[in-house]
C-alpha atoms as a PDB file:
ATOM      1  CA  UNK A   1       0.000   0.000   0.000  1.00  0.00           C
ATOM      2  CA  UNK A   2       1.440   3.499  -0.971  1.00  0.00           C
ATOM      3  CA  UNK A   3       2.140   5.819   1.853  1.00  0.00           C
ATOM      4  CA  UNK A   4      -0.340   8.590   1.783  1.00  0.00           C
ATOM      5  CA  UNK A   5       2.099  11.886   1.189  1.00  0.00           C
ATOM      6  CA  UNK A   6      -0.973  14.550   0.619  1.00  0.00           C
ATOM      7  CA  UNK A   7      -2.517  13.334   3.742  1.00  0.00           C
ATOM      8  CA  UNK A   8       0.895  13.568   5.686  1.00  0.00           C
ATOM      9  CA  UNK A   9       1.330  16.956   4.173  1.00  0.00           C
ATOM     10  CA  UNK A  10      -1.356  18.586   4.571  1.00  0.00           C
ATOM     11  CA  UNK A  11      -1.522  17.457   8.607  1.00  0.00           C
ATOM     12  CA  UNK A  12       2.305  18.575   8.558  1.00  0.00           C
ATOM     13  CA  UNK A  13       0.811  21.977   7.510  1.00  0.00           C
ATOM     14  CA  UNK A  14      -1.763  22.491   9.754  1.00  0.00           C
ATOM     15  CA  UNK A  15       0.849  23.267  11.999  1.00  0.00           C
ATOM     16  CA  UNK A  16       0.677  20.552  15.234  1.00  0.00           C
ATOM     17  CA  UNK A  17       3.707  19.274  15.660  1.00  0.00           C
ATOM     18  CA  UNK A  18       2.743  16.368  18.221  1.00  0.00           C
ATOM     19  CA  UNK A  19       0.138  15.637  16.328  1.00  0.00           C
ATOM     20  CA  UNK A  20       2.132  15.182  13.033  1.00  0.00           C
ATOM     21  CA  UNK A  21       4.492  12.762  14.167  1.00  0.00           C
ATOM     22  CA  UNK A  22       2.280  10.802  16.770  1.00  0.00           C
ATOM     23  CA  UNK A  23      -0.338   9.832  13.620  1.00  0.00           C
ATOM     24  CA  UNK A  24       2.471   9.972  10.680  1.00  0.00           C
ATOM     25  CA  UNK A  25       6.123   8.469  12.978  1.00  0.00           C
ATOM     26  CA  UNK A  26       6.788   4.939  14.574  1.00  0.00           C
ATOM     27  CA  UNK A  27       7.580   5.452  18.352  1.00  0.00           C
ATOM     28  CA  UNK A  28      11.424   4.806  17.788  1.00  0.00           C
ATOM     29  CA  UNK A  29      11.676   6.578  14.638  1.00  0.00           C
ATOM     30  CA  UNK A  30      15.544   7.493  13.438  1.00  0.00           C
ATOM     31  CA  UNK A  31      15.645  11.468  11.892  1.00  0.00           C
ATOM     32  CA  UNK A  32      19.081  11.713  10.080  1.00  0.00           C
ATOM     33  CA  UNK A  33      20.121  15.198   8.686  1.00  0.00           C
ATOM     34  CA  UNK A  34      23.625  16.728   7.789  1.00  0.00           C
ATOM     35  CA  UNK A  35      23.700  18.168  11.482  1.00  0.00           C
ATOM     36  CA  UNK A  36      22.382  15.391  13.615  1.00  0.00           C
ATOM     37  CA  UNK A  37      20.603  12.112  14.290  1.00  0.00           C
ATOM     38  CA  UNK A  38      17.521  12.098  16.990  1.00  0.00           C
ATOM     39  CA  UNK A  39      15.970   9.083  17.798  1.00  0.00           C
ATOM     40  CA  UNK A  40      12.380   8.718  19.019  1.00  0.00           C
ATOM     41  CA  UNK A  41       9.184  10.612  18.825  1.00  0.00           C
ATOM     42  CA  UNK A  42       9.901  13.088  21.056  1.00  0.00           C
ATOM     43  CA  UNK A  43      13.098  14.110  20.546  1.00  0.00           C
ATOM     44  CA  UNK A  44      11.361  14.812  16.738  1.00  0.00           C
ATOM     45  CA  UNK A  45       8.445  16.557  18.046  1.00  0.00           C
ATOM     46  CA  UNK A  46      11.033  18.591  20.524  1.00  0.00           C
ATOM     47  CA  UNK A  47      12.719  19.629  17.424  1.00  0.00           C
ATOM     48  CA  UNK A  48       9.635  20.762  15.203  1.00  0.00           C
ATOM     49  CA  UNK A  49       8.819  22.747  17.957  1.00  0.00           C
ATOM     50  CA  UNK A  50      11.964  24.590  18.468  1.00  0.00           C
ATOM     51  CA  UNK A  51      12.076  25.306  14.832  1.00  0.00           C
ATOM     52  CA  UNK A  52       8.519  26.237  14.669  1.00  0.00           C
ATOM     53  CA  UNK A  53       8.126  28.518  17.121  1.00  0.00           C
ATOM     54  CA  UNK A  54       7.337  32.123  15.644  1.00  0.00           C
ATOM     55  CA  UNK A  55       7.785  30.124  12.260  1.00  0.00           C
ATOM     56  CA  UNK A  56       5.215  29.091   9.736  1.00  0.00           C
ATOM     57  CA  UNK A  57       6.712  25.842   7.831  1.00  0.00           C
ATOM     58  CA  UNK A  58       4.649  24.564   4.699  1.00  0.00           C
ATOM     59  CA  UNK A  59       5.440  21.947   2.700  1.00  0.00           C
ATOM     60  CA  UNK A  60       4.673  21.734  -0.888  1.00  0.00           C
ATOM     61  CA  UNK A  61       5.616  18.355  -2.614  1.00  0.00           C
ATOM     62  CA  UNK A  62       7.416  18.897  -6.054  1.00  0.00           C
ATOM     63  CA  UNK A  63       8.508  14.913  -6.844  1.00  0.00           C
ATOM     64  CA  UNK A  64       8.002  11.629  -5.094  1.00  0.00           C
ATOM     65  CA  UNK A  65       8.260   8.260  -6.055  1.00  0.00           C
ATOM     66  CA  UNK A  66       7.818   4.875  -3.916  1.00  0.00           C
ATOM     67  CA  UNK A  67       9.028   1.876  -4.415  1.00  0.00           C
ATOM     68  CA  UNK A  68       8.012  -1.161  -1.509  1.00  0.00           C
ATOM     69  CA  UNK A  69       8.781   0.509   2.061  1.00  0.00           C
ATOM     70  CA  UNK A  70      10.919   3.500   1.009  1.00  0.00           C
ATOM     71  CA  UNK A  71       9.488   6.964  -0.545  1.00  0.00           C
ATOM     72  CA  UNK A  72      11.555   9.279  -1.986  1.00  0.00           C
ATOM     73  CA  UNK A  73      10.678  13.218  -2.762  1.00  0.00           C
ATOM     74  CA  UNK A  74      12.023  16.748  -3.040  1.00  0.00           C
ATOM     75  CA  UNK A  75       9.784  19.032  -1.515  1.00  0.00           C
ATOM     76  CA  UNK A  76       9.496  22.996  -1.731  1.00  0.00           C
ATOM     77  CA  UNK A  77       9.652  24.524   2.115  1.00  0.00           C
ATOM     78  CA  UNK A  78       8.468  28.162   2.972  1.00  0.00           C
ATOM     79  CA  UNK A  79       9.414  29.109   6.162  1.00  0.00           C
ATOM     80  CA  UNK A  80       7.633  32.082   7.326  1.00  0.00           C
ATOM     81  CA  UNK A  81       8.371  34.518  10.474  1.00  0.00           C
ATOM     82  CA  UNK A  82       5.462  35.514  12.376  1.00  0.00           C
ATOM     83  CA  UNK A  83       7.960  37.030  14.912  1.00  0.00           C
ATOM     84  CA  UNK A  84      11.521  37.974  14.658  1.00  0.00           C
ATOM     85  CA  UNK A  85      13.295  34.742  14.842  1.00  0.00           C
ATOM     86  CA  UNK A  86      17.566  36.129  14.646  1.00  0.00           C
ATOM     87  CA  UNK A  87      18.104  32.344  15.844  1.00  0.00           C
ATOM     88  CA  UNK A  88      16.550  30.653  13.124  1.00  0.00           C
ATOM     89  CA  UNK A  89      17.784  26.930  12.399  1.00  0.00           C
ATOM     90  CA  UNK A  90      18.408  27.969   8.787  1.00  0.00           C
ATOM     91  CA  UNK A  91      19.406  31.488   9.005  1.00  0.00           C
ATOM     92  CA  UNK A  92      18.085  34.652  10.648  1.00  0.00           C
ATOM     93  CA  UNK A  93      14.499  35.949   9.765  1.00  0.00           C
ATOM     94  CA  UNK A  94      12.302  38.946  11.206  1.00  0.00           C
ATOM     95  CA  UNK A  95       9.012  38.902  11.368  1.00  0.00           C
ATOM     96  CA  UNK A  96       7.192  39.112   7.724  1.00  0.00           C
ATOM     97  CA  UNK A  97      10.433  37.511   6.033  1.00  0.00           C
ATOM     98  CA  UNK A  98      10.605  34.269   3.970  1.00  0.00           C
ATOM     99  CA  UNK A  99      13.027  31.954   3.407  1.00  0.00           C
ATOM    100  CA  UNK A 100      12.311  28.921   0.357  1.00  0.00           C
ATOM    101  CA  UNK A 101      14.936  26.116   0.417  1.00  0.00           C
ATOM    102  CA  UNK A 102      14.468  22.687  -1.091  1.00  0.00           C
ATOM    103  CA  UNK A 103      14.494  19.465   0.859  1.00  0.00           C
ATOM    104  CA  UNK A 104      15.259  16.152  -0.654  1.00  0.00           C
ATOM    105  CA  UNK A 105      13.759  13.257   1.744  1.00  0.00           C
ATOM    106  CA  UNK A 106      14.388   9.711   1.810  1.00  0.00           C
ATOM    107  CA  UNK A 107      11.373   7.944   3.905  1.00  0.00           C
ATOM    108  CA  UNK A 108      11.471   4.555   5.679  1.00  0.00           C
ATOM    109  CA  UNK A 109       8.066   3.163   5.851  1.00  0.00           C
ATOM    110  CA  UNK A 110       6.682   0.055   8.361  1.00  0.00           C
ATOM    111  CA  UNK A 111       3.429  -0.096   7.229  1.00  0.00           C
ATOM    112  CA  UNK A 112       1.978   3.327   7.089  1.00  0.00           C
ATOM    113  CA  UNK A 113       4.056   4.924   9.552  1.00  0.00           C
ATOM    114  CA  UNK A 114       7.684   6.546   8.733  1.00  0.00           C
ATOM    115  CA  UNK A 115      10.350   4.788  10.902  1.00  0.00           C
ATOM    116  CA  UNK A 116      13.382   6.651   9.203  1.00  0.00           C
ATOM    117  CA  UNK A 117      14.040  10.201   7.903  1.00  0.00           C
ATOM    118  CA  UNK A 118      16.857  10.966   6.447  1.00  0.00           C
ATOM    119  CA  UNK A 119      16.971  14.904   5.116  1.00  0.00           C
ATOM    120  CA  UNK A 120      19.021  17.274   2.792  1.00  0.00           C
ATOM    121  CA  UNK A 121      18.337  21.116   2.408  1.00  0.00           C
ATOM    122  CA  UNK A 122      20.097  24.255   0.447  1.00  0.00           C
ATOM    123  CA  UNK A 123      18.897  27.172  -0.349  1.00  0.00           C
ATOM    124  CA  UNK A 124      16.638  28.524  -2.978  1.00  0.00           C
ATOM    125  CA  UNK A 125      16.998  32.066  -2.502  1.00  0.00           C
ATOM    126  CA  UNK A 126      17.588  34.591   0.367  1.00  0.00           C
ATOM    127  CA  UNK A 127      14.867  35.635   2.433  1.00  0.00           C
ATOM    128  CA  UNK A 128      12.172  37.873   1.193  1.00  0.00           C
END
């Protein structure tokens, strides 16, 4: 059965963290990225929420493929500033600003749920 991406993206952009990964993320799901590895659900949902707060993340799929338990895409991310965020994960922002990079994502599936994340970003532009 094909992992559902719209419905994980859409309840990605609606915005609730814990909710995201408790519906979409096995319990001991791995996140690798260039800058870390986190194990677990909360140490993801931690994370989300550090990077989301005075942030507005959305997610718009541009290319996916799946093939048995591993998905594949490279998705479009606008991160917006609802308040001045000089601290930013990915570079400083004040409020009103955007920033649009490009994430590549390799997905780990057991069943429906993503077990494994393993991430890549740059930059599309500066912010806005």
């Amino acid at each position: 059965m094909a992992f559902d991406l719209h419905a994980y993206v859409a309840a990605f952009n609606a915005g609730d963290d814990a909710a995201v990964v408790e519906t979409f993320f096995t319990e001991d799901v791995v996140i690798d990225g260039p800058d870390r590895s986190l194990n677990g659900r909360a140490a993801w949902t931690a994370l989300l929420q550090s990077i989301h707060k005075g942030i507005r993340e959305t997610l718009t799929p541009l290319a996916w493929a799946q093939s048995g338990n591993v998905l594949l895409s490279e998705m479009q991310i606008d991160f917006v500033a609802t308040e001045d965020r000089p601290d930013f994960f990915y570079g400083p922002l004040m409020q009103g600003e955007t920033l649009r990079m490009r994430f590549f994502a390799s997905y780990r599936l057991r069943g429906n749920l993503i077990e494994r994340l393993a991430l890549a970003w740059w930059p599309v532009d500066a912010p806005a």
